[in-house]
N, C-alpha and C. Protein backbone atom coordinates (compact mmCIF):
# COMPACT_ATOMS: atom_id res chain seq x y z
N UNK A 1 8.52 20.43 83.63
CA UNK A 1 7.57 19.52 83.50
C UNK A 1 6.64 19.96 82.76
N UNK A 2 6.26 22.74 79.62
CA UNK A 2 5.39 22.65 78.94
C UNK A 2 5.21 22.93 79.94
N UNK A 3 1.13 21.95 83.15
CA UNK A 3 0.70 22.27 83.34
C UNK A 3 0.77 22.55 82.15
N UNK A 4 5.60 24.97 75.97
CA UNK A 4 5.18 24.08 76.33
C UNK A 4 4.58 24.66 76.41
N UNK A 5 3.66 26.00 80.81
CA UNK A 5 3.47 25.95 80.66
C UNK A 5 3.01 26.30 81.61
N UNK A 6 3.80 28.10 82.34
CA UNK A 6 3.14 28.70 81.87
C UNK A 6 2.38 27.97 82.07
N UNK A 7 0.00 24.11 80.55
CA UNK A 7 0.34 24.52 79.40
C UNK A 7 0.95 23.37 79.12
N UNK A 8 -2.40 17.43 76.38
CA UNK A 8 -1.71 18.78 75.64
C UNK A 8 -2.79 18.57 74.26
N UNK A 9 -3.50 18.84 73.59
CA UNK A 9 -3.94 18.63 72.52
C UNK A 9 -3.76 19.62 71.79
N UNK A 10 -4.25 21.15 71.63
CA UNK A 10 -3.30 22.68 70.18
C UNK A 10 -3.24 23.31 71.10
N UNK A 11 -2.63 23.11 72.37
CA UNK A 11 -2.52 24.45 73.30
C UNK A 11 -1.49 25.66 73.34
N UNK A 12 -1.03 25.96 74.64
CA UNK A 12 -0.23 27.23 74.72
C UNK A 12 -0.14 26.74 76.55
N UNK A 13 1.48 30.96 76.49
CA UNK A 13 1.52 31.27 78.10
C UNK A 13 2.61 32.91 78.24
N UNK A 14 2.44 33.26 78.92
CA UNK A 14 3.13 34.30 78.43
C UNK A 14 5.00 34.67 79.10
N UNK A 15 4.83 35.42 78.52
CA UNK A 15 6.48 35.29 79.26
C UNK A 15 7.10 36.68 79.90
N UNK A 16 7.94 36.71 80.65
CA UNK A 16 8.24 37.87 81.46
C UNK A 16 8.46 39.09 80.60
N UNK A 17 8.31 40.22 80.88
CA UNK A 17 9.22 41.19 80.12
C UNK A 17 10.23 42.21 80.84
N UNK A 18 10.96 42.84 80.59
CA UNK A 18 11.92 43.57 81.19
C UNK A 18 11.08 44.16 80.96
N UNK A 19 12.01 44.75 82.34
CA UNK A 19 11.43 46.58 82.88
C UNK A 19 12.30 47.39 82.61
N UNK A 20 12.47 48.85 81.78
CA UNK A 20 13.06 49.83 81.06
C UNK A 20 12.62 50.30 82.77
N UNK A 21 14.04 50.99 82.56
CA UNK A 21 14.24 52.54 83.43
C UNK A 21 13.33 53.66 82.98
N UNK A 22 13.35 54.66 83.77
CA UNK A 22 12.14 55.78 83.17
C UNK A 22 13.05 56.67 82.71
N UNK A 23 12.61 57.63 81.73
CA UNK A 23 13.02 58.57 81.00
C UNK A 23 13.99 59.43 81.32
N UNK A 24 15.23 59.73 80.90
CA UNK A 24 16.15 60.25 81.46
C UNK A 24 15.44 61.79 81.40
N UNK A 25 16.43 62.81 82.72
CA UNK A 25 15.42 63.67 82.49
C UNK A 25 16.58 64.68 81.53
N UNK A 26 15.74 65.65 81.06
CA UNK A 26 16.03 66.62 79.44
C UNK A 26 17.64 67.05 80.34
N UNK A 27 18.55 66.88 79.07
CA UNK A 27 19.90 67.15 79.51
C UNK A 27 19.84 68.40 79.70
N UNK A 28 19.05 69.55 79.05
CA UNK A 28 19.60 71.25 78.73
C UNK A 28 18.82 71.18 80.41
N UNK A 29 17.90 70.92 80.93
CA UNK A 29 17.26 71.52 82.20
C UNK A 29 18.17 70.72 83.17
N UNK A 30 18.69 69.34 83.66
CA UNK A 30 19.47 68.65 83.90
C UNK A 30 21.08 69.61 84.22
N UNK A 31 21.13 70.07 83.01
CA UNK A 31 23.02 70.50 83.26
C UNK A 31 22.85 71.70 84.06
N UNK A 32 21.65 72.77 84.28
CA UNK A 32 21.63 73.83 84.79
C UNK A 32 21.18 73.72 86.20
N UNK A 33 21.21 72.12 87.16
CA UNK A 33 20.68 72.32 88.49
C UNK A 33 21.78 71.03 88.63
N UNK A 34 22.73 70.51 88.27
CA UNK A 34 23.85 69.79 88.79
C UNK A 34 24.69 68.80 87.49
N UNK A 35 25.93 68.73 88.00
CA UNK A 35 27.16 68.13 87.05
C UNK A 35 26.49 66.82 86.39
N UNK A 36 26.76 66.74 85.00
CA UNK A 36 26.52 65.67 84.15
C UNK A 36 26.97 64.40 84.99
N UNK A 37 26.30 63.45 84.73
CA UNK A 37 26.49 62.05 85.03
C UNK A 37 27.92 61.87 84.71
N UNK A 38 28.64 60.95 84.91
CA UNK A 38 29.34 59.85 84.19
C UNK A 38 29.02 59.12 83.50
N UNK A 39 29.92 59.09 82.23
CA UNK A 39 29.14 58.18 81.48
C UNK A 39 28.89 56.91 81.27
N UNK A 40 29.54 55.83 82.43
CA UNK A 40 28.84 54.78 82.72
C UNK A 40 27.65 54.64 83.65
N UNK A 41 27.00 55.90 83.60
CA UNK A 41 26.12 55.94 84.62
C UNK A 41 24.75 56.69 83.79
N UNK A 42 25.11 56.65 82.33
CA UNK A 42 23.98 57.22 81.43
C UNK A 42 23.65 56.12 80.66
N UNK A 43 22.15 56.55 80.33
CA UNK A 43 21.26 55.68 79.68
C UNK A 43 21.68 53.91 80.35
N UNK A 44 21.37 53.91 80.88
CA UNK A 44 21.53 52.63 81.75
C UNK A 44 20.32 51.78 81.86
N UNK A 45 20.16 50.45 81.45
CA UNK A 45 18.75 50.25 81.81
C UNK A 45 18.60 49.01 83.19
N UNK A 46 17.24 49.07 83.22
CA UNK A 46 17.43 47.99 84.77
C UNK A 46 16.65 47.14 84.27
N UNK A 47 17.26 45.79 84.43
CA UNK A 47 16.79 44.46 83.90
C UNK A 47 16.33 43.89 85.27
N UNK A 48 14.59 43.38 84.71
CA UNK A 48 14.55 42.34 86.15
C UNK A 48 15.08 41.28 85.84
N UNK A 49 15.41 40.93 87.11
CA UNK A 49 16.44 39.56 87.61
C UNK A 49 15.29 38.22 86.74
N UNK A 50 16.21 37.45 86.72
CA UNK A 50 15.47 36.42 85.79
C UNK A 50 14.94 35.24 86.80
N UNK A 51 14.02 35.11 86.54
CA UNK A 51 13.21 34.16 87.35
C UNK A 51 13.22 32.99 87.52
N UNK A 52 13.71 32.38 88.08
CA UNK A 52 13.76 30.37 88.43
C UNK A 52 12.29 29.95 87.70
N UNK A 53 12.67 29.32 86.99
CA UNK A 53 11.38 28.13 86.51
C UNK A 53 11.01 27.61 87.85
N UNK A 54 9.23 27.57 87.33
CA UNK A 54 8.35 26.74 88.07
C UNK A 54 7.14 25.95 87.62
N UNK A 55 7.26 25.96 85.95
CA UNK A 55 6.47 25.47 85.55
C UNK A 55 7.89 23.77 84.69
N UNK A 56 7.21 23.07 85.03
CA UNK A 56 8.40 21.34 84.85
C UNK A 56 6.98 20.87 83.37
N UNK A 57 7.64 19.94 82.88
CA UNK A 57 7.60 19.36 82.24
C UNK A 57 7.59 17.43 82.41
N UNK A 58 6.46 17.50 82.94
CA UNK A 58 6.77 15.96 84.02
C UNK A 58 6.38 14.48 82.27
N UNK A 59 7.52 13.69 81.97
CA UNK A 59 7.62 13.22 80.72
C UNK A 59 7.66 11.34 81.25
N UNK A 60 7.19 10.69 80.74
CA UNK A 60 7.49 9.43 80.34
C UNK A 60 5.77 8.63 81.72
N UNK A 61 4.77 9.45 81.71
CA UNK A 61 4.04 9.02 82.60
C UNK A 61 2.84 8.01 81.91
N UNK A 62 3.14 6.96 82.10
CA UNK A 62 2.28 5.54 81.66
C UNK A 62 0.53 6.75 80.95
N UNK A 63 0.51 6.04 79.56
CA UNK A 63 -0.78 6.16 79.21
C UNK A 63 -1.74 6.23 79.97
N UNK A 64 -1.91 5.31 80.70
CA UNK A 64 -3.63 4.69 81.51
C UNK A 64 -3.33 5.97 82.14
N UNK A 65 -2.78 6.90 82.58
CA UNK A 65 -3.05 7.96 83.95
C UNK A 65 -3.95 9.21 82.89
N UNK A 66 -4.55 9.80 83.20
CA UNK A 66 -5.22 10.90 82.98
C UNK A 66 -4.91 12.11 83.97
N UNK A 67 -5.30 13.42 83.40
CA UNK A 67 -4.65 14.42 83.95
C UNK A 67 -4.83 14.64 85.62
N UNK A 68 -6.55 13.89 85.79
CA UNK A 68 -6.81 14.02 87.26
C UNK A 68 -6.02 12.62 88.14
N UNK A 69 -5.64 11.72 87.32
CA UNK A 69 -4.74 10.49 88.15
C UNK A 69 -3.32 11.11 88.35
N UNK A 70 -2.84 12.19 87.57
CA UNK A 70 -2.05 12.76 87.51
C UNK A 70 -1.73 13.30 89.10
N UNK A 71 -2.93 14.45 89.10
CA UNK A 71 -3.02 15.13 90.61
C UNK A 71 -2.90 14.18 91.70
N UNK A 72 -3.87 12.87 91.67
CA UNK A 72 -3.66 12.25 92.76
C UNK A 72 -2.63 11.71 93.02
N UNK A 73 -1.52 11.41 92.15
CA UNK A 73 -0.47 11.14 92.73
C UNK A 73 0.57 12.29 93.22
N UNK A 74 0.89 13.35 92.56
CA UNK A 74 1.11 14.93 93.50
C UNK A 74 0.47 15.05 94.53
N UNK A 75 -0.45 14.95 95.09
CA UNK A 75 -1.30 14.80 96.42
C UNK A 75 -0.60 13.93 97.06
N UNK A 76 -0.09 12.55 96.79
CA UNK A 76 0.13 11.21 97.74
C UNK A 76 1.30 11.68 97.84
N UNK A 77 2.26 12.67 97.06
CA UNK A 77 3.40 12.77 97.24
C UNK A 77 3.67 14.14 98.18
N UNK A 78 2.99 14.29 98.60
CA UNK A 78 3.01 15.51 99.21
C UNK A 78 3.04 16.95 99.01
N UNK A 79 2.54 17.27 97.62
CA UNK A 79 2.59 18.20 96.21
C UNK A 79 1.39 18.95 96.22
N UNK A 80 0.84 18.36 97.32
CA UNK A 80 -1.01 18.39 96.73
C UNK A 80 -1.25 20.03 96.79
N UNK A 81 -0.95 20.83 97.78
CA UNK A 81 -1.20 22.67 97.74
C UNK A 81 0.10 23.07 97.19
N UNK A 82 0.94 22.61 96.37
CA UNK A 82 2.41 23.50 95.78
C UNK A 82 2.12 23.58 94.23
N UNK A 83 1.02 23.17 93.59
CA UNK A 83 0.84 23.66 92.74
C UNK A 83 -0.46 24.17 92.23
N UNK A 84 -0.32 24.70 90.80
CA UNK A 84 -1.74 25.78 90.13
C UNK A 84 -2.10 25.43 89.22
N UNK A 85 -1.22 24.79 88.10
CA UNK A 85 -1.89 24.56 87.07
C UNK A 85 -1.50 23.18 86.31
N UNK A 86 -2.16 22.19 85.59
CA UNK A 86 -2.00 21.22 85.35
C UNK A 86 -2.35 21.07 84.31
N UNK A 87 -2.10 20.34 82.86
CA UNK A 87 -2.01 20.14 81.72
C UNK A 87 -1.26 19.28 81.04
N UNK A 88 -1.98 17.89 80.68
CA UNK A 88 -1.96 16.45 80.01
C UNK A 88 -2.04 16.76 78.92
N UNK A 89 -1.59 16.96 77.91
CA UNK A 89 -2.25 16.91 76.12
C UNK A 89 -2.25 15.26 75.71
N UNK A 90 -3.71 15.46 75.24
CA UNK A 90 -4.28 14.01 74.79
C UNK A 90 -4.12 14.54 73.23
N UNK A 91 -4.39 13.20 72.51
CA UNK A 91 -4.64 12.81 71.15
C UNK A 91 -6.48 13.42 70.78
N UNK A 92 -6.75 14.59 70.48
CA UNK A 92 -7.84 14.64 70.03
C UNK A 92 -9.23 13.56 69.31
N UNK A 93 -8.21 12.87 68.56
CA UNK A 93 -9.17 11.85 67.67
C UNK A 93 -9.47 10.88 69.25
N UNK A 94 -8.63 10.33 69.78
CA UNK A 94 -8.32 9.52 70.52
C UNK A 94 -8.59 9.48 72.16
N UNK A 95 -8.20 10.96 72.27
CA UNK A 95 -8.63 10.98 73.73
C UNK A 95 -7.01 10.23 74.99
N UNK A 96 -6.34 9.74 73.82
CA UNK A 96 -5.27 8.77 74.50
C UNK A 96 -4.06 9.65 74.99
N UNK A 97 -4.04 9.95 76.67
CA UNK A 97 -2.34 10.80 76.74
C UNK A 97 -1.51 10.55 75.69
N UNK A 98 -0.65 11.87 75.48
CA UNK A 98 0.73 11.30 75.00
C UNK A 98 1.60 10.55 76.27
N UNK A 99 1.01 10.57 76.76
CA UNK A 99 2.55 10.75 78.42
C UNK A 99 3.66 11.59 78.75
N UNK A 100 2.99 12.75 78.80
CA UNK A 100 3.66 13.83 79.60
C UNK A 100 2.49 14.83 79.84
N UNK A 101 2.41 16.16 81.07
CA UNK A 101 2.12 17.02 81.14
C UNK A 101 3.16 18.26 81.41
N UNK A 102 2.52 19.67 81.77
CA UNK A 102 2.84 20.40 82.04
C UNK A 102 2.20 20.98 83.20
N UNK A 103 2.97 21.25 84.44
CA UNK A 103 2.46 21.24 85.66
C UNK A 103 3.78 22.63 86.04
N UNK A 104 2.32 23.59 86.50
CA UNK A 104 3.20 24.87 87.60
C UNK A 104 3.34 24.52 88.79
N UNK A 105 4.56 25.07 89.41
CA UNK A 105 4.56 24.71 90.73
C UNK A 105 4.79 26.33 91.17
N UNK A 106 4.54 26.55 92.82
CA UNK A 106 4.07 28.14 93.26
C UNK A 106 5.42 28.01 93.88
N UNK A 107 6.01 27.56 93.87
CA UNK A 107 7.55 28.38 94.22
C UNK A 107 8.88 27.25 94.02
N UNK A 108 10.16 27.65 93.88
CA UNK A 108 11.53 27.46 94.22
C UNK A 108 11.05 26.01 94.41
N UNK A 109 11.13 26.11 95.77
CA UNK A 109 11.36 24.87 96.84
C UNK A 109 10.11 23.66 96.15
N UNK A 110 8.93 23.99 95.87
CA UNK A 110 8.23 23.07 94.99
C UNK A 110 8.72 22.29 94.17
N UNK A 111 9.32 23.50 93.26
CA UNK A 111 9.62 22.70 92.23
C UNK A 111 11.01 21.56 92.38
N UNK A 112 12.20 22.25 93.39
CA UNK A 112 12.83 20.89 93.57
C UNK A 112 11.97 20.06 94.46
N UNK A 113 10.97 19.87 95.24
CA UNK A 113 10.45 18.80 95.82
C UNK A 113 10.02 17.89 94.70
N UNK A 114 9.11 18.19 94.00
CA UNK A 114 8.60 17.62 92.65
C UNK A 114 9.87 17.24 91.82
N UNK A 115 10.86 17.77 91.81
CA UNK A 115 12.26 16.91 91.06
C UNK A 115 12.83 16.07 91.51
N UNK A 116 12.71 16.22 92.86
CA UNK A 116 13.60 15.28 94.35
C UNK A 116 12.45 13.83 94.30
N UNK A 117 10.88 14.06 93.96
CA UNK A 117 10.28 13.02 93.71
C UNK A 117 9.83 12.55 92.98
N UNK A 118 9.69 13.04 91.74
CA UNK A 118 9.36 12.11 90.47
C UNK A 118 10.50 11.85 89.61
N UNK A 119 11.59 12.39 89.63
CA UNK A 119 12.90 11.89 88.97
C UNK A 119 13.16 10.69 89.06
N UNK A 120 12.76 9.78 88.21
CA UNK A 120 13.11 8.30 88.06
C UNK A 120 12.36 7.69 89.15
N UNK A 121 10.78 8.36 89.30
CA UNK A 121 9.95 7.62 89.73
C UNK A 121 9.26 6.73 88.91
N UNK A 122 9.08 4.88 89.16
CA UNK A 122 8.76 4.29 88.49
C UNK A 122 7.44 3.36 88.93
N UNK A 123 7.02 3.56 90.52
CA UNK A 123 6.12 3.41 91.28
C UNK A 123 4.56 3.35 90.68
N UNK A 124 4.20 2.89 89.69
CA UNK A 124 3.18 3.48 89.22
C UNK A 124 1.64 2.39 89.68
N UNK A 125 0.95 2.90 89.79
CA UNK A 125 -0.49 2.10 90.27
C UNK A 125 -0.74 0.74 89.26
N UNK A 126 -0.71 1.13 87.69
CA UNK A 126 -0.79 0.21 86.72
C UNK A 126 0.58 -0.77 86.53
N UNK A 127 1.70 -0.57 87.47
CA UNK A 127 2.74 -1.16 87.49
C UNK A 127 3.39 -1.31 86.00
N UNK A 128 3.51 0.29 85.30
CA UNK A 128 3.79 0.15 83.98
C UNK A 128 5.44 0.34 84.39
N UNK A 129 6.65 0.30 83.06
CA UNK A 129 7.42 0.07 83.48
C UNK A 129 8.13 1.54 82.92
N UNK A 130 7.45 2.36 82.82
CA UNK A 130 8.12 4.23 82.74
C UNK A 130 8.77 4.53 83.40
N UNK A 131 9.64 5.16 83.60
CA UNK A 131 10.59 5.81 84.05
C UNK A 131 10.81 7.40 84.34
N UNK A 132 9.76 7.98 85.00
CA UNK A 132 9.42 9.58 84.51
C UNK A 132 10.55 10.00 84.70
N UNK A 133 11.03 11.31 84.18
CA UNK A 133 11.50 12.37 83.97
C UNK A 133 10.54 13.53 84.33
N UNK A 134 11.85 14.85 84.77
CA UNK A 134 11.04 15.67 85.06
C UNK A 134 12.43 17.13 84.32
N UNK A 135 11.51 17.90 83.70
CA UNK A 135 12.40 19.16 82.95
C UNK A 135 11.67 20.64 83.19
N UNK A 136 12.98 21.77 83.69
CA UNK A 136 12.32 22.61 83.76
C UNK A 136 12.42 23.44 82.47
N UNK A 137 12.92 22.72 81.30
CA UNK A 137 13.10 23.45 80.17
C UNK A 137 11.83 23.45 78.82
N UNK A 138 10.94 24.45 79.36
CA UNK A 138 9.84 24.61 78.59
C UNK A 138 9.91 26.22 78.09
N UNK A 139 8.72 26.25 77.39
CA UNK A 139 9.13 27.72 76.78
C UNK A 139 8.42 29.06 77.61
N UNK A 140 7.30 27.98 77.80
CA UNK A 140 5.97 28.91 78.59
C UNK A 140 6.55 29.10 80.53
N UNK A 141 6.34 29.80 81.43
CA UNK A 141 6.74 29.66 82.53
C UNK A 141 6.04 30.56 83.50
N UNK A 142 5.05 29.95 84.72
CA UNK A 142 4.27 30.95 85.19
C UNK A 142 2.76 30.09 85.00
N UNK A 143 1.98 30.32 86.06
CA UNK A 143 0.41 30.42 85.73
C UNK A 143 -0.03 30.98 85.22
N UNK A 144 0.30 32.38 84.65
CA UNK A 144 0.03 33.37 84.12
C UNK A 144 0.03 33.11 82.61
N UNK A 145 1.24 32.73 82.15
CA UNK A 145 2.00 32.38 81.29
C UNK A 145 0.80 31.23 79.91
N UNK A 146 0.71 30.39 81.01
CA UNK A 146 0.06 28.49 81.00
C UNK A 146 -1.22 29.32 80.75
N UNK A 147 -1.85 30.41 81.35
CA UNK A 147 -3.66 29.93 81.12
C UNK A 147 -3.56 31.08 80.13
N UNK A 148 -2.70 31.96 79.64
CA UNK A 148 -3.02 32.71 78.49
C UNK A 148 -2.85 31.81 77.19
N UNK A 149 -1.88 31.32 77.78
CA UNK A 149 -1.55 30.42 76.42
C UNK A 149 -2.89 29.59 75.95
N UNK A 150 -3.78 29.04 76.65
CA UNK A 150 -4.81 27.88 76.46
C UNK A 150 -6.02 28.33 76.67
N UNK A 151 -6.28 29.41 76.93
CA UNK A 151 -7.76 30.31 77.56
C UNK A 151 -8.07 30.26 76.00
N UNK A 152 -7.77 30.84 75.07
CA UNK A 152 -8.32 30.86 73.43
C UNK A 152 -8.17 29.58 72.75
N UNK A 153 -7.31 28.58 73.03
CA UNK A 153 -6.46 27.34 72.43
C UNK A 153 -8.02 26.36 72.38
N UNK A 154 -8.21 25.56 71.09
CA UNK A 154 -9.57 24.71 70.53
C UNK A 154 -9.18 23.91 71.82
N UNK A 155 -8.37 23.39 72.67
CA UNK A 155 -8.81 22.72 74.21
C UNK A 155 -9.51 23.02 74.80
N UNK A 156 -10.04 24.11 75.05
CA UNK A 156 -10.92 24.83 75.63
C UNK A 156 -12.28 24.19 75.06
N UNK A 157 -12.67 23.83 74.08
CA UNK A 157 -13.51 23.86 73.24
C UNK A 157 -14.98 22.79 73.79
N UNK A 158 -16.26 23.42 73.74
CA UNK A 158 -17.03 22.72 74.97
C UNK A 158 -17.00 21.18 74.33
N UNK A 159 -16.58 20.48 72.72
CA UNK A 159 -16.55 19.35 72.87
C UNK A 159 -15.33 18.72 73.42
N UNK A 160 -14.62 19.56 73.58
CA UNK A 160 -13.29 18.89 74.55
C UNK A 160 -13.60 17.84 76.03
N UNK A 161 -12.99 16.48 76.34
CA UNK A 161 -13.64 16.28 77.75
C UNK A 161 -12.85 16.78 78.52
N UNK A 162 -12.94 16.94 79.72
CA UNK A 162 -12.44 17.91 80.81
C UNK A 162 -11.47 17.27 80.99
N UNK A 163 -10.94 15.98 81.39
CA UNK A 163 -9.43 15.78 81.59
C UNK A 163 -8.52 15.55 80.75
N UNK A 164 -8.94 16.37 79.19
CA UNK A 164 -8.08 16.45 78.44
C UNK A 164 -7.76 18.38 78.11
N UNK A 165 -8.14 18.84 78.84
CA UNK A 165 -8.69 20.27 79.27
C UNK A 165 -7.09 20.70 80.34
N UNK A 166 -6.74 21.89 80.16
CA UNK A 166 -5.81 22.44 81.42
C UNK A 166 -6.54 22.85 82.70
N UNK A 167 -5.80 22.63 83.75
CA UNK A 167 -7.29 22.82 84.64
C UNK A 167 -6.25 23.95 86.22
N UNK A 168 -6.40 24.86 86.94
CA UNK A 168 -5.83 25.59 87.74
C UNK A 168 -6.40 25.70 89.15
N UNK A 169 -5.31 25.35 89.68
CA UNK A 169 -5.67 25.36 91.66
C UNK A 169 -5.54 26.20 92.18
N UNK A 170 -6.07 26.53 93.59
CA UNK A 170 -5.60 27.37 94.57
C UNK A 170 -5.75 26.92 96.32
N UNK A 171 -4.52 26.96 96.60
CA UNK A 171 -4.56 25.90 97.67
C UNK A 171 -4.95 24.66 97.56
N UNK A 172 -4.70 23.79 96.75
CA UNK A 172 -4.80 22.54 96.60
C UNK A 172 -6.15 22.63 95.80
N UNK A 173 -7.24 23.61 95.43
CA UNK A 173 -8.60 23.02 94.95
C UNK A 173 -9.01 23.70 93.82
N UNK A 174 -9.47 23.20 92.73
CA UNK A 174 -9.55 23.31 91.70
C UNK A 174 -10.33 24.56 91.54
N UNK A 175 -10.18 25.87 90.84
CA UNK A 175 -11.28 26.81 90.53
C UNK A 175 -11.17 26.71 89.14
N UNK A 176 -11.96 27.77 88.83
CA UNK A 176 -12.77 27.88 86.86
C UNK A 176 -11.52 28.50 86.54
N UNK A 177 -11.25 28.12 84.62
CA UNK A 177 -10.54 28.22 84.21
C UNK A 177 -10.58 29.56 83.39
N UNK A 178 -10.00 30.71 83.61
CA UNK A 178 -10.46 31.92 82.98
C UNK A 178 -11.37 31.73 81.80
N UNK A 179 -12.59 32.78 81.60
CA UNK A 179 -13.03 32.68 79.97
C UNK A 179 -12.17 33.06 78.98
N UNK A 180 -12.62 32.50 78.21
CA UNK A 180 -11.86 33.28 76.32
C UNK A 180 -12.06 34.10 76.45
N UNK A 181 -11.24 35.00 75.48
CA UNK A 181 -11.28 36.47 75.77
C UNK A 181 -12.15 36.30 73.61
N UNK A 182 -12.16 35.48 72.96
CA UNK A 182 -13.10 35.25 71.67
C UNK A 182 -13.26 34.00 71.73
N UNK A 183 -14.07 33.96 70.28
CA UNK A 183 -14.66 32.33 69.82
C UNK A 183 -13.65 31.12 69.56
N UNK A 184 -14.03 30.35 70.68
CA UNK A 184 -12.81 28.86 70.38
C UNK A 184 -13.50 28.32 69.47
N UNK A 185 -12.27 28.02 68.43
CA UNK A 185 -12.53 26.91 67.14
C UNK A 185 -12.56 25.52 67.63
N UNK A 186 -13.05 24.72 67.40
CA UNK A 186 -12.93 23.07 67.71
C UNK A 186 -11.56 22.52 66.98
N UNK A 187 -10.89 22.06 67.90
CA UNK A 187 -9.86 21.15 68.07
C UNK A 187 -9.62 20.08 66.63
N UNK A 188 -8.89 20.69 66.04
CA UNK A 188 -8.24 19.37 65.08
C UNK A 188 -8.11 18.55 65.13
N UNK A 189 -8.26 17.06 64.81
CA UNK A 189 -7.64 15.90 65.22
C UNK A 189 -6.10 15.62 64.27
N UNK A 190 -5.05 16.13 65.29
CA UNK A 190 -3.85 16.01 64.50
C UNK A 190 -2.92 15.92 65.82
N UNK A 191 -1.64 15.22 65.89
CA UNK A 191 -0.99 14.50 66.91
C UNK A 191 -0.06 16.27 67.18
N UNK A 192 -0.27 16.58 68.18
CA UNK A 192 1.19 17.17 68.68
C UNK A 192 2.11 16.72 69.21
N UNK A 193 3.38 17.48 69.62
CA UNK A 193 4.65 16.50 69.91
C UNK A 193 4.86 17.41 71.39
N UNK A 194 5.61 16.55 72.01
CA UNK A 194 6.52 17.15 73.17
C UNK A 194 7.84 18.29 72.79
N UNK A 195 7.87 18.00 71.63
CA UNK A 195 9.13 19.37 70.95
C UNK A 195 8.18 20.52 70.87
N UNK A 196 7.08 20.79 70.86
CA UNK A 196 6.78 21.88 70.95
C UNK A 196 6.53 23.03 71.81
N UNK A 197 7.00 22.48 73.10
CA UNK A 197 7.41 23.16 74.82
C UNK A 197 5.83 23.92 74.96
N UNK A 198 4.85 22.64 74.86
CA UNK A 198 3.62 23.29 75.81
C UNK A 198 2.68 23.91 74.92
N UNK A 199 2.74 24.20 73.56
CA UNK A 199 2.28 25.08 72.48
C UNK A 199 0.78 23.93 71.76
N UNK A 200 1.32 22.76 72.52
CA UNK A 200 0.05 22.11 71.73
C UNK A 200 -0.94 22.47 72.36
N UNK A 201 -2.15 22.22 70.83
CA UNK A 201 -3.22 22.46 71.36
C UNK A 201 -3.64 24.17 71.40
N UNK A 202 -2.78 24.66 71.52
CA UNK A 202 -2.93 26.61 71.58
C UNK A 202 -3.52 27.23 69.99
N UNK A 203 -2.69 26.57 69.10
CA UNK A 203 -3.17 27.08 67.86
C UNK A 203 -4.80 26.78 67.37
């Protein structure tokens, strides 16, 4: 569902890295206190296990909703403390959703609840006739991921309005969105796309 996110107007998130084994130790001191390895048992490295997505890509959600109409319906659905971070990319000039965000969810079981209920949810308050979709195939993945990506990204930017802004929970309630780590440029007015898995708005 891009919170891509890790994470829409030029945004962004970071991504896992493997963990290397530590340094084999020196073969000449090694061979003189016990028998050489086997050699499927040299230079070996240990990969962490790859992580289930939890950041979705929630797609086809009626214009009129904004990122905070967004939440309230995750709330009505019973979503309201399973997720952290949330992210609508609007049209800069415009201010107008595209209709989709990018929304983290804090574990596994979240994220199929949130698939088990907005998958071809069409229920909508404005009685529009969308059909959401929901994808865990974004690029960004993680809270971690989502607010690095957008902490520097011109969204940030103080003429930005806030529910066109990424915004991060804890236990259901909204806290501050890390500072920049430098100077945000102001926001382009230029359309991003949903092909860009969460990245709008970052540049």
């Amino acid at each position: 569902v891009s919170f891509g996110a890790c994470s829409v107007a030029d945004p962004p998130s970071p991504t896992s890295e493997r963990h290397m084994s530590a340094e084999a130790t020196d073969s000449t001191a090694a061979a003189t206190t016990s028998p050489s390895a086997p050699p499927e048992e040299e230079d070996q490295e240990e990969e962490e296990p790859e992580r289930a997505p939890t950041t979705l890509m929630i797609q086809h959600i009626p214009k009129s909703y904004s990122r905070d109409d967004l939440c309230e319906l995750l709330d009505s659905k019973g979503l309201g403390q399973l997720y952290d971070f949330v992210y609508m990319p609007v049209k800069f000039a415009t201010g107008m959703p595209f209709g989709y965000a990018f929304v983290n969810f804090v574990s596994e079981e979240a994220v199929q609840k949130c698939m088990d209920t907005l998958e071809g949810f069409n229920q909508w308050r404005d009685e529009s006739d969308e059909v959401c979709s929901v994808s865990a195939k974004t690029t960004y993945q993680g809270q971690d991921a989502c607010v690095q990506l957008y902490r520097n990204s011109p969204v940030m930017h103080n003429s930005v309005d806030d529910n066109a802004k990424p915004a991060i929970f804890k236990d259901g309630v909204r806290i501050p969105f890390p500072a920049p780590t430098k100077r945000i440029k102001p926001p382009r007015a230029r359309a991003p796309t949903a092909a860009s898995d969460g990245a709008e708005g970052a540049s």
